[in-house]
C-alpha atoms as a PDB file:
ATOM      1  CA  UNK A   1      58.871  27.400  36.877  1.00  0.00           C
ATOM      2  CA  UNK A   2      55.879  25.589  37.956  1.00  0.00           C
ATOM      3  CA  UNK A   3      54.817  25.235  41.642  1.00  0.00           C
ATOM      4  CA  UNK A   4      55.414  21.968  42.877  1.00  0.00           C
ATOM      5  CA  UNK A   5      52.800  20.246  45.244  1.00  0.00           C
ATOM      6  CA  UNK A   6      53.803  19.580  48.534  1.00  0.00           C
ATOM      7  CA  UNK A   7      54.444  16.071  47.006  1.00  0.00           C
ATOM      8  CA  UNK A   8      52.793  13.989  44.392  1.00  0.00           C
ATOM      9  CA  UNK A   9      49.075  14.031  44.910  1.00  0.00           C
ATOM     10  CA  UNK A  10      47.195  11.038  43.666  1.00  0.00           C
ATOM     11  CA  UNK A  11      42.943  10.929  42.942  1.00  0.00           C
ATOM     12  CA  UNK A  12      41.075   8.088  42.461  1.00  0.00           C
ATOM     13  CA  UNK A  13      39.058   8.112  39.607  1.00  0.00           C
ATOM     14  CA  UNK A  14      36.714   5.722  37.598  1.00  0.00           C
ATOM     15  CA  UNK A  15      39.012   4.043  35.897  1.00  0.00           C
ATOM     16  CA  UNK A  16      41.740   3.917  38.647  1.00  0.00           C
ATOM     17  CA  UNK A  17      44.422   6.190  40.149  1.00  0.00           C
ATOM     18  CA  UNK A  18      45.200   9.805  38.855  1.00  0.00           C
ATOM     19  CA  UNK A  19      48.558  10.709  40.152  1.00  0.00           C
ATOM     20  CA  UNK A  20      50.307  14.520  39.888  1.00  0.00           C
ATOM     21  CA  UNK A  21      53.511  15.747  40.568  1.00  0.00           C
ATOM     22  CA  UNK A  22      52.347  19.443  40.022  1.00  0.00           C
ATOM     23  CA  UNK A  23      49.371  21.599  38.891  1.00  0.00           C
ATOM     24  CA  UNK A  24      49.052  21.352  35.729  1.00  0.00           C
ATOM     25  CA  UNK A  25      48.579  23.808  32.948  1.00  0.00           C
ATOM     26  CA  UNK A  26      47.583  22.567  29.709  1.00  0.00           C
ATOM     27  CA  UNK A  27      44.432  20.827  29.969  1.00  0.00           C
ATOM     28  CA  UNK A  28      41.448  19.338  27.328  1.00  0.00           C
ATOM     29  CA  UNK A  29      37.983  18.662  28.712  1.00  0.00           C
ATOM     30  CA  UNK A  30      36.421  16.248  26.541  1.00  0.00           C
ATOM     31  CA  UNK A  31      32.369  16.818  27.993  1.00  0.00           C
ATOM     32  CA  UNK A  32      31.290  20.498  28.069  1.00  0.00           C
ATOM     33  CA  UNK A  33      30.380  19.803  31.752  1.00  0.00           C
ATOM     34  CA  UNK A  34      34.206  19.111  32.663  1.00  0.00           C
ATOM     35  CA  UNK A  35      34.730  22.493  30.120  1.00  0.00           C
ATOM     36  CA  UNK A  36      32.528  24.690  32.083  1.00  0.00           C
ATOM     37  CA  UNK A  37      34.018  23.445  35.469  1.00  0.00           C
ATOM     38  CA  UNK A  38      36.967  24.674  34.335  1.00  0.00           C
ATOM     39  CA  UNK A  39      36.015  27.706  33.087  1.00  0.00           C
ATOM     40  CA  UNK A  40      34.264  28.251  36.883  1.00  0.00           C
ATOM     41  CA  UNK A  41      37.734  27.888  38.134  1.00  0.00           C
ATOM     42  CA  UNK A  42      39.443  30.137  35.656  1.00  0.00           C
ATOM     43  CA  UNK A  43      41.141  27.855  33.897  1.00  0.00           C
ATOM     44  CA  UNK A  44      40.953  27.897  29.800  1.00  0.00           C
ATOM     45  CA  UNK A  45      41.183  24.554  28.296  1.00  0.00           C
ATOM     46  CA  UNK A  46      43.713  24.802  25.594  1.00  0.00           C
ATOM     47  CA  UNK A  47      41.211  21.726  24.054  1.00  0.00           C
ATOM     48  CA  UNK A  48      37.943  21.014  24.122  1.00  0.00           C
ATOM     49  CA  UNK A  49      35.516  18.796  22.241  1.00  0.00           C
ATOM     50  CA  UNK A  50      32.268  20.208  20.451  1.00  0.00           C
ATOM     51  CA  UNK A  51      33.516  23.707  21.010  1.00  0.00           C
ATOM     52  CA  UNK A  52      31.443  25.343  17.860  1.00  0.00           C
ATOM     53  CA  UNK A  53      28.689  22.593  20.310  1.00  0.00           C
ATOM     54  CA  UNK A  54      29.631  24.788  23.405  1.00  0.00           C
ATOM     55  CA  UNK A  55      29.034  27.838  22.230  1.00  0.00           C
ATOM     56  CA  UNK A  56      25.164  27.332  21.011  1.00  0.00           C
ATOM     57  CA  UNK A  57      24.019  24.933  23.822  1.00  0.00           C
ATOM     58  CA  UNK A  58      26.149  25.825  27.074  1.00  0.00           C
ATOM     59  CA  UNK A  59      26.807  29.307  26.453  1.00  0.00           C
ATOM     60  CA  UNK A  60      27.600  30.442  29.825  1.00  0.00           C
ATOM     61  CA  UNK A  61      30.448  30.653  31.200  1.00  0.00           C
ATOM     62  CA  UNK A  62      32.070  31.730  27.870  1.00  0.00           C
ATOM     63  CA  UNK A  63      34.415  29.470  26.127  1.00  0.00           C
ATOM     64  CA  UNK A  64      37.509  31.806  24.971  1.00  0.00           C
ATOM     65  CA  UNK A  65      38.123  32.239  21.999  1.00  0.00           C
ATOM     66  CA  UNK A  66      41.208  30.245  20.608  1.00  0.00           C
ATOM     67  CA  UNK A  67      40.650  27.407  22.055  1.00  0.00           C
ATOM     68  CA  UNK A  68      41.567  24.676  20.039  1.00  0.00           C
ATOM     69  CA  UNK A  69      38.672  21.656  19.035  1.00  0.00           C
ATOM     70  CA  UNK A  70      39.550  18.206  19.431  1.00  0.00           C
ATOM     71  CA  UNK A  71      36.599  16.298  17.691  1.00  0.00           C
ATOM     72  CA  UNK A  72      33.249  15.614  19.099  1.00  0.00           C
ATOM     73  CA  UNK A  73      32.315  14.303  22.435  1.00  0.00           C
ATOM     74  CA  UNK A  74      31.664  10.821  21.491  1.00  0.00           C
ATOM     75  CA  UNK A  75      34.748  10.496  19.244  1.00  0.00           C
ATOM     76  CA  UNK A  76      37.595  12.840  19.760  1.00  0.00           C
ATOM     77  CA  UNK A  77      40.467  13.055  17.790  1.00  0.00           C
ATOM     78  CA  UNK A  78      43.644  11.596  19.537  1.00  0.00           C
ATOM     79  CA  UNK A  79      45.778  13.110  17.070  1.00  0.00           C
ATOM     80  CA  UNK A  80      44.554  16.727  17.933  1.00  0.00           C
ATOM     81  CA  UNK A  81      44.616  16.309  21.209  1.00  0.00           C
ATOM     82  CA  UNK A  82      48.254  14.605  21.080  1.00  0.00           C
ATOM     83  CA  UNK A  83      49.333  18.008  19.140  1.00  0.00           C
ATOM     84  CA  UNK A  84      48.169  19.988  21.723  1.00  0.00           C
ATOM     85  CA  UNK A  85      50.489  18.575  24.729  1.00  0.00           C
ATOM     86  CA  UNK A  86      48.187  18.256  27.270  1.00  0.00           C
ATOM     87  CA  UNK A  87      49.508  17.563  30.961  1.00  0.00           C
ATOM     88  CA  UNK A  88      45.659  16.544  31.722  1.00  0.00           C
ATOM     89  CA  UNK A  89      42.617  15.423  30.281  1.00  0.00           C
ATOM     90  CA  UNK A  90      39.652  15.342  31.855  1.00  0.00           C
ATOM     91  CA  UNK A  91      36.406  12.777  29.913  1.00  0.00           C
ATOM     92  CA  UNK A  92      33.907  10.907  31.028  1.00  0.00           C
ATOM     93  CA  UNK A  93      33.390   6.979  30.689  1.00  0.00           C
ATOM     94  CA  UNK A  94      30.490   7.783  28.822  1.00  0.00           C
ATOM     95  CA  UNK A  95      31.568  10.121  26.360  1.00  0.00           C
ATOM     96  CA  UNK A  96      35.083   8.832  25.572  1.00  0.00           C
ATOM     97  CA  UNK A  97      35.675   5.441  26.891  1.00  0.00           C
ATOM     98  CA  UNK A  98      38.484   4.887  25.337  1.00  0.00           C
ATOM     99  CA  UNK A  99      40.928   6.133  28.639  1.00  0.00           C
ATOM    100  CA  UNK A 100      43.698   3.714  28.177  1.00  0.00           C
ATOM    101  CA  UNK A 101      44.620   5.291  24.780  1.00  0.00           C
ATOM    102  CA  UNK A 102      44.399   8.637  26.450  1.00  0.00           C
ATOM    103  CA  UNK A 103      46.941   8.042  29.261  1.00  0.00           C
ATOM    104  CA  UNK A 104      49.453   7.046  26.534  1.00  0.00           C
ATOM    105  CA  UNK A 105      49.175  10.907  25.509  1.00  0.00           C
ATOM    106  CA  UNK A 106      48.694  12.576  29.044  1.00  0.00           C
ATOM    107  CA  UNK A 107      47.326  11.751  32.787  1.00  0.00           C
ATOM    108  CA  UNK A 108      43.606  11.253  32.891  1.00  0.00           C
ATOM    109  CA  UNK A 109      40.795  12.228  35.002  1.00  0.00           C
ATOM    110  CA  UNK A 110      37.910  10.300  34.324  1.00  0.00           C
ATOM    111  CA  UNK A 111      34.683  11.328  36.297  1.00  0.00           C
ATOM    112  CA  UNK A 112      31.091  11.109  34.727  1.00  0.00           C
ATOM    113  CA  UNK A 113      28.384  13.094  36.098  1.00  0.00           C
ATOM    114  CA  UNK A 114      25.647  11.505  34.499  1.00  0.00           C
ATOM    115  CA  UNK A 115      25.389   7.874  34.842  1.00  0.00           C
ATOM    116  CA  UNK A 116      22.871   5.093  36.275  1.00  0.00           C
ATOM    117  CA  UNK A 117      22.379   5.960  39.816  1.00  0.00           C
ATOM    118  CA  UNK A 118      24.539   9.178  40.493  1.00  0.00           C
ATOM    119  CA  UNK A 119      22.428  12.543  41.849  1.00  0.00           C
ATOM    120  CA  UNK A 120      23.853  15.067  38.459  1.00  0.00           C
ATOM    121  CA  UNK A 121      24.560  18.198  41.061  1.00  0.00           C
ATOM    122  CA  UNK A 122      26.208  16.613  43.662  1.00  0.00           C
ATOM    123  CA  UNK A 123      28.591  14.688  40.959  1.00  0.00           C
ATOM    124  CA  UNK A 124      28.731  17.694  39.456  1.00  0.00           C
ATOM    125  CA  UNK A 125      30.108  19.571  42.648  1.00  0.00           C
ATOM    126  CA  UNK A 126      32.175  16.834  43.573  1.00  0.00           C
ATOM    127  CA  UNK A 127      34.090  17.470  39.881  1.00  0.00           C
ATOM    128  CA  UNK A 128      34.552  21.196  40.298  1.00  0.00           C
ATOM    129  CA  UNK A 129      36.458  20.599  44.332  1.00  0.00           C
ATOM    130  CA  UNK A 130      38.563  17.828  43.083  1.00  0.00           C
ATOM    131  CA  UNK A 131      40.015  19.909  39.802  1.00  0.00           C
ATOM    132  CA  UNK A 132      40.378  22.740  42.144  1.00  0.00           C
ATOM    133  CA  UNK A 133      41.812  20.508  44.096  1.00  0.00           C
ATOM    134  CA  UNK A 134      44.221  19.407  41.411  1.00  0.00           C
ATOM    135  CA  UNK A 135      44.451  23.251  40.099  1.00  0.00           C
ATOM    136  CA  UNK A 136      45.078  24.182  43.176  1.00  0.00           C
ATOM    137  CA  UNK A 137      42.067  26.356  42.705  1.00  0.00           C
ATOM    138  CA  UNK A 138      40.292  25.865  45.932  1.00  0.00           C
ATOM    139  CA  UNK A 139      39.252  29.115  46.982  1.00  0.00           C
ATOM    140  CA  UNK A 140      37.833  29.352  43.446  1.00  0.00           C
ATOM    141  CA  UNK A 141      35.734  26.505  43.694  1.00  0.00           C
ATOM    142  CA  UNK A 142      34.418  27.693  47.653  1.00  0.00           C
ATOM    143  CA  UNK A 143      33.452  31.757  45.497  1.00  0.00           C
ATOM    144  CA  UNK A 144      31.830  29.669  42.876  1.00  0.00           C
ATOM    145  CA  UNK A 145      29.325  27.190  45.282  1.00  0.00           C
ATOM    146  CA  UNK A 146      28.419  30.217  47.178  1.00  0.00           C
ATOM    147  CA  UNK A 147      27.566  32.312  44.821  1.00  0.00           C
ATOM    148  CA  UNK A 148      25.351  29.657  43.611  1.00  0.00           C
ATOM    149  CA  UNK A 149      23.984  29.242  46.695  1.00  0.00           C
ATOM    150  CA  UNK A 150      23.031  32.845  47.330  1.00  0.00           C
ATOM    151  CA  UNK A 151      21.501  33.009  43.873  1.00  0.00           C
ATOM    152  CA  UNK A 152      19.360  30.026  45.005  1.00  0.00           C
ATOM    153  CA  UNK A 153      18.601  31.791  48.055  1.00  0.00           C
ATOM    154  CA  UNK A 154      17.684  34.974  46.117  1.00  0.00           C
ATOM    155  CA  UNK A 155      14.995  33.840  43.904  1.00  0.00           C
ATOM    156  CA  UNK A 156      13.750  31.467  46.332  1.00  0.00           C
ATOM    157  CA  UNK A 157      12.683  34.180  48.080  1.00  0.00           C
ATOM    158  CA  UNK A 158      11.424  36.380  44.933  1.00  0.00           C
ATOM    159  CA  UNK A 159       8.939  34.003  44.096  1.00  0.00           C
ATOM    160  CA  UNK A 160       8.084  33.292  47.598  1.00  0.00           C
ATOM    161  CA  UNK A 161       6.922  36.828  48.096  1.00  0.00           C
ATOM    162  CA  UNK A 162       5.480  36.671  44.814  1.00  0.00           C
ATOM    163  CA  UNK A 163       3.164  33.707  46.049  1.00  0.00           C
ATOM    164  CA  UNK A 164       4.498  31.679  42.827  1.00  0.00           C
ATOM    165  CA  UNK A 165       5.666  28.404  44.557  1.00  0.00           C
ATOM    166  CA  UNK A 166       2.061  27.241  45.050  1.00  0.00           C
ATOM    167  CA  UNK A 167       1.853  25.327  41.748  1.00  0.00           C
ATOM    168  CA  UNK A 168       3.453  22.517  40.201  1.00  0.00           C
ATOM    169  CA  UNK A 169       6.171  23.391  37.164  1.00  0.00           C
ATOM    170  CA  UNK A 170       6.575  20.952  34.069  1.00  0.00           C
ATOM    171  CA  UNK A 171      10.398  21.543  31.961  1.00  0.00           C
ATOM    172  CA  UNK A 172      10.106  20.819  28.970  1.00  0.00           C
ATOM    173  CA  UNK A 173      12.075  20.907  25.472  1.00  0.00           C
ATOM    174  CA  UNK A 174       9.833  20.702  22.135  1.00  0.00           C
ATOM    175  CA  UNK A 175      11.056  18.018  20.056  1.00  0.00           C
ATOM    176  CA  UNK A 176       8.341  18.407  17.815  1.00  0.00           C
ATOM    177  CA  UNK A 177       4.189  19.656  17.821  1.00  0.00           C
ATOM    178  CA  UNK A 178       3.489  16.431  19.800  1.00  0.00           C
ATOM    179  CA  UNK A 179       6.388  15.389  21.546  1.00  0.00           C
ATOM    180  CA  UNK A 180       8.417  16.553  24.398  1.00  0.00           C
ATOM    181  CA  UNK A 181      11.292  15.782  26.316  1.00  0.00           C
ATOM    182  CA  UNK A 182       9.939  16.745  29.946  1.00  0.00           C
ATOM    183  CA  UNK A 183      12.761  16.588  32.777  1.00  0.00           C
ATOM    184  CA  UNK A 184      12.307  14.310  35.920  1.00  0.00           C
ATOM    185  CA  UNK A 185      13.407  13.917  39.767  1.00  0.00           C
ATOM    186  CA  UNK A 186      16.731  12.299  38.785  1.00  0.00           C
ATOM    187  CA  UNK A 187      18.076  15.057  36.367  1.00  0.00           C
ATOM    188  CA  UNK A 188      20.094  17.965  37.293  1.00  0.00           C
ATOM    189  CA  UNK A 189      17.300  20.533  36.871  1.00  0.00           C
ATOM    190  CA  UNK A 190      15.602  19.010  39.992  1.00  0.00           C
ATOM    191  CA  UNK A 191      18.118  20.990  41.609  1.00  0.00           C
ATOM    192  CA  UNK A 192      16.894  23.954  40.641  1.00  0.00           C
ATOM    193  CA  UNK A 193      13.560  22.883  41.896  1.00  0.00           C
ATOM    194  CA  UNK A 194      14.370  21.556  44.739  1.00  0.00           C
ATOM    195  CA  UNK A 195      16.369  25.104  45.984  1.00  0.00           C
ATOM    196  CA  UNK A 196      13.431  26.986  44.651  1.00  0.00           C
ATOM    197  CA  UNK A 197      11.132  25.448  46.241  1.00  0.00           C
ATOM    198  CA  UNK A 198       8.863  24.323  43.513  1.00  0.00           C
ATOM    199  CA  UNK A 199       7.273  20.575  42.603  1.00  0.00           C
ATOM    200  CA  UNK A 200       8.281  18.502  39.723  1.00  0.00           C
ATOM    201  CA  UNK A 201       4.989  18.498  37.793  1.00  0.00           C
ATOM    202  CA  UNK A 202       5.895  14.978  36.798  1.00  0.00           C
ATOM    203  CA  UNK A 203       6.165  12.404  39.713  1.00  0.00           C
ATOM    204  CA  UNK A 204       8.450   9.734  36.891  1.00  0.00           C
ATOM    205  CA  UNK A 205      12.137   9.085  37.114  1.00  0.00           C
ATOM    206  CA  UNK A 206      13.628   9.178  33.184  1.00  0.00           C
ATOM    207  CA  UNK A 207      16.710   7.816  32.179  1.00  0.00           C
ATOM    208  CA  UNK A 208      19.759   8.619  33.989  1.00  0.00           C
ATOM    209  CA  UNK A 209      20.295  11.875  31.880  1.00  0.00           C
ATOM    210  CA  UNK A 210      17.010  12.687  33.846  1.00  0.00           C
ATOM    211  CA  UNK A 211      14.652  13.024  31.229  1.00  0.00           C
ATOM    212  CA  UNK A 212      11.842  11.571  29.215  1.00  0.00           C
ATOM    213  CA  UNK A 213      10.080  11.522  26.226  1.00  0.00           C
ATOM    214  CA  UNK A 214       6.060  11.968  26.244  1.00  0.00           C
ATOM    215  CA  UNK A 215       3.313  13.310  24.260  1.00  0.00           C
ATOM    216  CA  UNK A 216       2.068  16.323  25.120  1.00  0.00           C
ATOM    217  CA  UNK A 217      -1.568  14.286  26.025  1.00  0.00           C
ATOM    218  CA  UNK A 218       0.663  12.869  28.735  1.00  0.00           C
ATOM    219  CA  UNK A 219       0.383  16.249  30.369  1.00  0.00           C
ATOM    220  CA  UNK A 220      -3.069  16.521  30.631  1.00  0.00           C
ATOM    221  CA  UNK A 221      -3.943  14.626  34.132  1.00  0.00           C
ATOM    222  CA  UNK A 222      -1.626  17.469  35.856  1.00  0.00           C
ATOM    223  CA  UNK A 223      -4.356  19.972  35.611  1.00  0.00           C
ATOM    224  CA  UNK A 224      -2.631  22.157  38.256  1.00  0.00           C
ATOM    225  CA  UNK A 225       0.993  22.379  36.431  1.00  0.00           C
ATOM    226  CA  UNK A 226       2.304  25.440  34.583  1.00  0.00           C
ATOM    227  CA  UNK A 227       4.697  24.764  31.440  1.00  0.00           C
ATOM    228  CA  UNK A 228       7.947  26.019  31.027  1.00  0.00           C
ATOM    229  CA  UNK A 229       9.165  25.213  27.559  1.00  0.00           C
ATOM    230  CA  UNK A 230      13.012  25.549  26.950  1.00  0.00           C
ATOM    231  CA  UNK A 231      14.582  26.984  24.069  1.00  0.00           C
ATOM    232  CA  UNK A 232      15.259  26.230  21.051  1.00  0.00           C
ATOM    233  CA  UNK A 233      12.262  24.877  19.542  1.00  0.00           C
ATOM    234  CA  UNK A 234      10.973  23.944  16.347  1.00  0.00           C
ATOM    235  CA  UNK A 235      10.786  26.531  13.502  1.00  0.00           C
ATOM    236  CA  UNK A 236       6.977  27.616  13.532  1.00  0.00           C
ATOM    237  CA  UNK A 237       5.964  25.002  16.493  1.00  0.00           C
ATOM    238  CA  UNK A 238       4.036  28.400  17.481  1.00  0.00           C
ATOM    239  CA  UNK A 239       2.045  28.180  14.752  1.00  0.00           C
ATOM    240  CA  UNK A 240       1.436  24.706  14.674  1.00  0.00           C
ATOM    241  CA  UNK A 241       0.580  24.311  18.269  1.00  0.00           C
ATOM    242  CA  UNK A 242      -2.033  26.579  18.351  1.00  0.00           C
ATOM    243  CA  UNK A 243      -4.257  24.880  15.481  1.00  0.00           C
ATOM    244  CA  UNK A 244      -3.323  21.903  17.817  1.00  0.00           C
ATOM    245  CA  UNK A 245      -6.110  19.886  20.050  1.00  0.00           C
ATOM    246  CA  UNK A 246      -3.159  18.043  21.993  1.00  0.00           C
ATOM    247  CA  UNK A 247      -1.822  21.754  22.767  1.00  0.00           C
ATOM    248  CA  UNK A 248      -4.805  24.159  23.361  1.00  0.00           C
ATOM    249  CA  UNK A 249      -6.689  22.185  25.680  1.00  0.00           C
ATOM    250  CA  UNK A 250      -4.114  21.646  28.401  1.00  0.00           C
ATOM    251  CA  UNK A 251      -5.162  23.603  31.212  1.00  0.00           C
ATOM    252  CA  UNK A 252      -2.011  25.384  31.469  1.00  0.00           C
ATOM    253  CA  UNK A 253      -2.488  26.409  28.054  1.00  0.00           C
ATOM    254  CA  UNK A 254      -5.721  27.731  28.918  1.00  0.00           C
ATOM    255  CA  UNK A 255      -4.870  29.386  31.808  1.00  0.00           C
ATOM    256  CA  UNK A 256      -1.869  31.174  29.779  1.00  0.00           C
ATOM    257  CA  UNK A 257       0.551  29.732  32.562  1.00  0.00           C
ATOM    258  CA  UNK A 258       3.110  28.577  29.725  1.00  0.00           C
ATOM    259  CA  UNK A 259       6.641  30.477  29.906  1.00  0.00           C
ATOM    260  CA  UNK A 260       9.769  30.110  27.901  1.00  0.00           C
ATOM    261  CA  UNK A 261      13.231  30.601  28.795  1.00  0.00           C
ATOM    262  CA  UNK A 262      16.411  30.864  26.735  1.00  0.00           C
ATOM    263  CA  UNK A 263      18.175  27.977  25.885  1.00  0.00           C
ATOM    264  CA  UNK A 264      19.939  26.380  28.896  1.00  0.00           C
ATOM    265  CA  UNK A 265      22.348  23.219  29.159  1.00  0.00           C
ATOM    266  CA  UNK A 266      20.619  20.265  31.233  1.00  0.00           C
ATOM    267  CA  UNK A 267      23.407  18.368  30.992  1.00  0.00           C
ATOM    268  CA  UNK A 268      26.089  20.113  32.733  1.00  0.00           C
ATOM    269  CA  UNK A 269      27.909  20.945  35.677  1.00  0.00           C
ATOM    270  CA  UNK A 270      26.973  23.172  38.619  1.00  0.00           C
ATOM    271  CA  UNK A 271      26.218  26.582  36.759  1.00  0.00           C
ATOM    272  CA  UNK A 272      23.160  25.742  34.590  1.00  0.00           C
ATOM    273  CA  UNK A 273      21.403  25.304  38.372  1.00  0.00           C
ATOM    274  CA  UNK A 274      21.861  28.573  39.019  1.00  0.00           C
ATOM    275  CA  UNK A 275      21.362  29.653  35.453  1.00  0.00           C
ATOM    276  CA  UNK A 276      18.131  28.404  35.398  1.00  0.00           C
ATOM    277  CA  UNK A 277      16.860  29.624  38.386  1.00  0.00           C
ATOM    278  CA  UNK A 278      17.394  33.107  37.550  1.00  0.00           C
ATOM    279  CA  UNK A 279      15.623  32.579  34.558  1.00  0.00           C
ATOM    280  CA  UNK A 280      12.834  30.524  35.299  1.00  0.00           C
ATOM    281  CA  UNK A 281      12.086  33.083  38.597  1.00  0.00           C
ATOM    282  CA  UNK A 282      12.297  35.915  36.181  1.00  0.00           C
ATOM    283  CA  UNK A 283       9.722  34.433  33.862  1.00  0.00           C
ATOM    284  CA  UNK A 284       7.440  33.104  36.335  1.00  0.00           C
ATOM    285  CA  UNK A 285       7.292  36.708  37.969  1.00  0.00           C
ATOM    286  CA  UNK A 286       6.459  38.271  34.282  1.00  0.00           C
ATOM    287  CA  UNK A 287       3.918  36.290  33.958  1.00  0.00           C
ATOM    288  CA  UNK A 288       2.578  33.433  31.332  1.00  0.00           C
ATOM    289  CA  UNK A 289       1.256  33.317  28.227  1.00  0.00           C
ATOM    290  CA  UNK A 290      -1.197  30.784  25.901  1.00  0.00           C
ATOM    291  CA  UNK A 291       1.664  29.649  23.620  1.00  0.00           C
ATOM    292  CA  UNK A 292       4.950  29.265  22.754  1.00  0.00           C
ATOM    293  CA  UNK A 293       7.386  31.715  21.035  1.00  0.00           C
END
């Protein structure tokens, strides 16, 4: 038998007034952020959206296996996720606007953490307490912010000792030899700055998933910025970059301060912060190179 709550708990959401009678069990995230909030809290979905998605981009926490796929982000399949008897579903305005048809199948949670205006980590947090909240999962939720506080903490202090915090970092993905999607002040990785104590090599807001597109020329005035290139990139953008004028003149490039890090989700919840800081502190502290891998 299910716990009850002490009575029926209500939320306000986006889109109005989330009401629950008891924890529930059976839930479907529709955005791989609500999935890996989740996941933080112990909680397997038994549906999720992009899960084959999940696996190559997010990674981390691991998605179960079993877990059934409801469509993609953008469109999920109400029939799937109808079949599945959910007693929650947690979207995102953005993703899946459609909410009214939802709440015909099960109570929904809508909360976006990327939108015009919102600061990505503290949505992000905000998510995780309120379905602990709902999950009754709060002592979950308190382990999980701070651990990822202490890890913050941690590699602050590496690359403190280490003397690395004196220069400016630029996060970038390759989208192609010239072109880059470089991460701004409004995004979530600024978090990851920001605890780390390092600068934003590039003083521009982006769009509110906190990035923009530039060409790698754009990096040039910001002579005292090391690179940080996140994975994936291009098949043989190595190659390519270093025949490349655009490339081997920045002064990053010659000063081999360019580092690459495994592939990690900039458009999740609370874990990719700390992801990234243990990886970016553990690259910095090896030490750069002239290119890309």
């Amino acid at each position: 038998m299910l716990p009850l709550l002490a009575s029926a708990a209500s939320w306000q959401h986006e889109q109005g007034t989330l009401t629950l009678e008891q924890p529930p069990k059976r839930i479907i995230a529709l955005n791989w952020a609500a999935t890996e909030a989740l996941l933080l809290l112990g909680v397997t979905p038994v549906g999720v959206a992009d899960r084959d998605g999940y696996e190559v981009w997010v990674g981390k926490p691991e998605l179960p296996e079993g877990v059934a796929n409801v469509g993609t982000r953008v469109a999920p399949s109400l029939e799937a996720i109808a079949q599945l008897e959910p007693d929650l579903i947690v979207t995102s305005s953005e993703m899946a606007p459609a909410a009214n048809l939802l709440e015909r199948i099960a109570p929904t949670y809508v909360v976006s953490v990327y939108k015009p205006g919102s600061r990505p980590f503290a949505k992000a947090r905000d998510m995780l307490t309120t379905l602990a909240d709902m999950l009754d999962r709060e002592e979950q939720a308190r382990a999980v912010l701070a651990d990822i506080e202490q890890t913050l903490a941690t590699q602050r202090a590496r690359l403190e000792q280490a003397g690395l915090t004196e220069r400016p970092v630029a996060l970038v993905n390759f989208l192609d030899a010239r072109h880059v999607r470089i991460y701004t002040s409004n995004g979530l990785y600024q978090s990851t700055l920001n605890a780390l104590g390092l600068e934003n090599a590039w003083p521009n807001e982006g769009n509110y998933w906190g990035f923009s597109v530039i060409g790698l020329e754009a990096l040039a005035p910001y002579e005292q910025s090391r690179i940080v290139a996140i994975s994936p990139t291009p098949p043989g953008l190595s190659a390519t970059l270093a025949e490349s004028p655009f490339w081997t003149y920045l002064p990053a490039v010659e000063r081999e301060q360019v580092y690459q890090l495994d592939a990690v989700w900039p458009f999740g919840g609370v874990y990719p912060v700390k992801r990234l800081a243990v990886m970016l502190a553990d690259s910095l502290l090896q030490g750069g190179s002239g290119n890309v891998r």
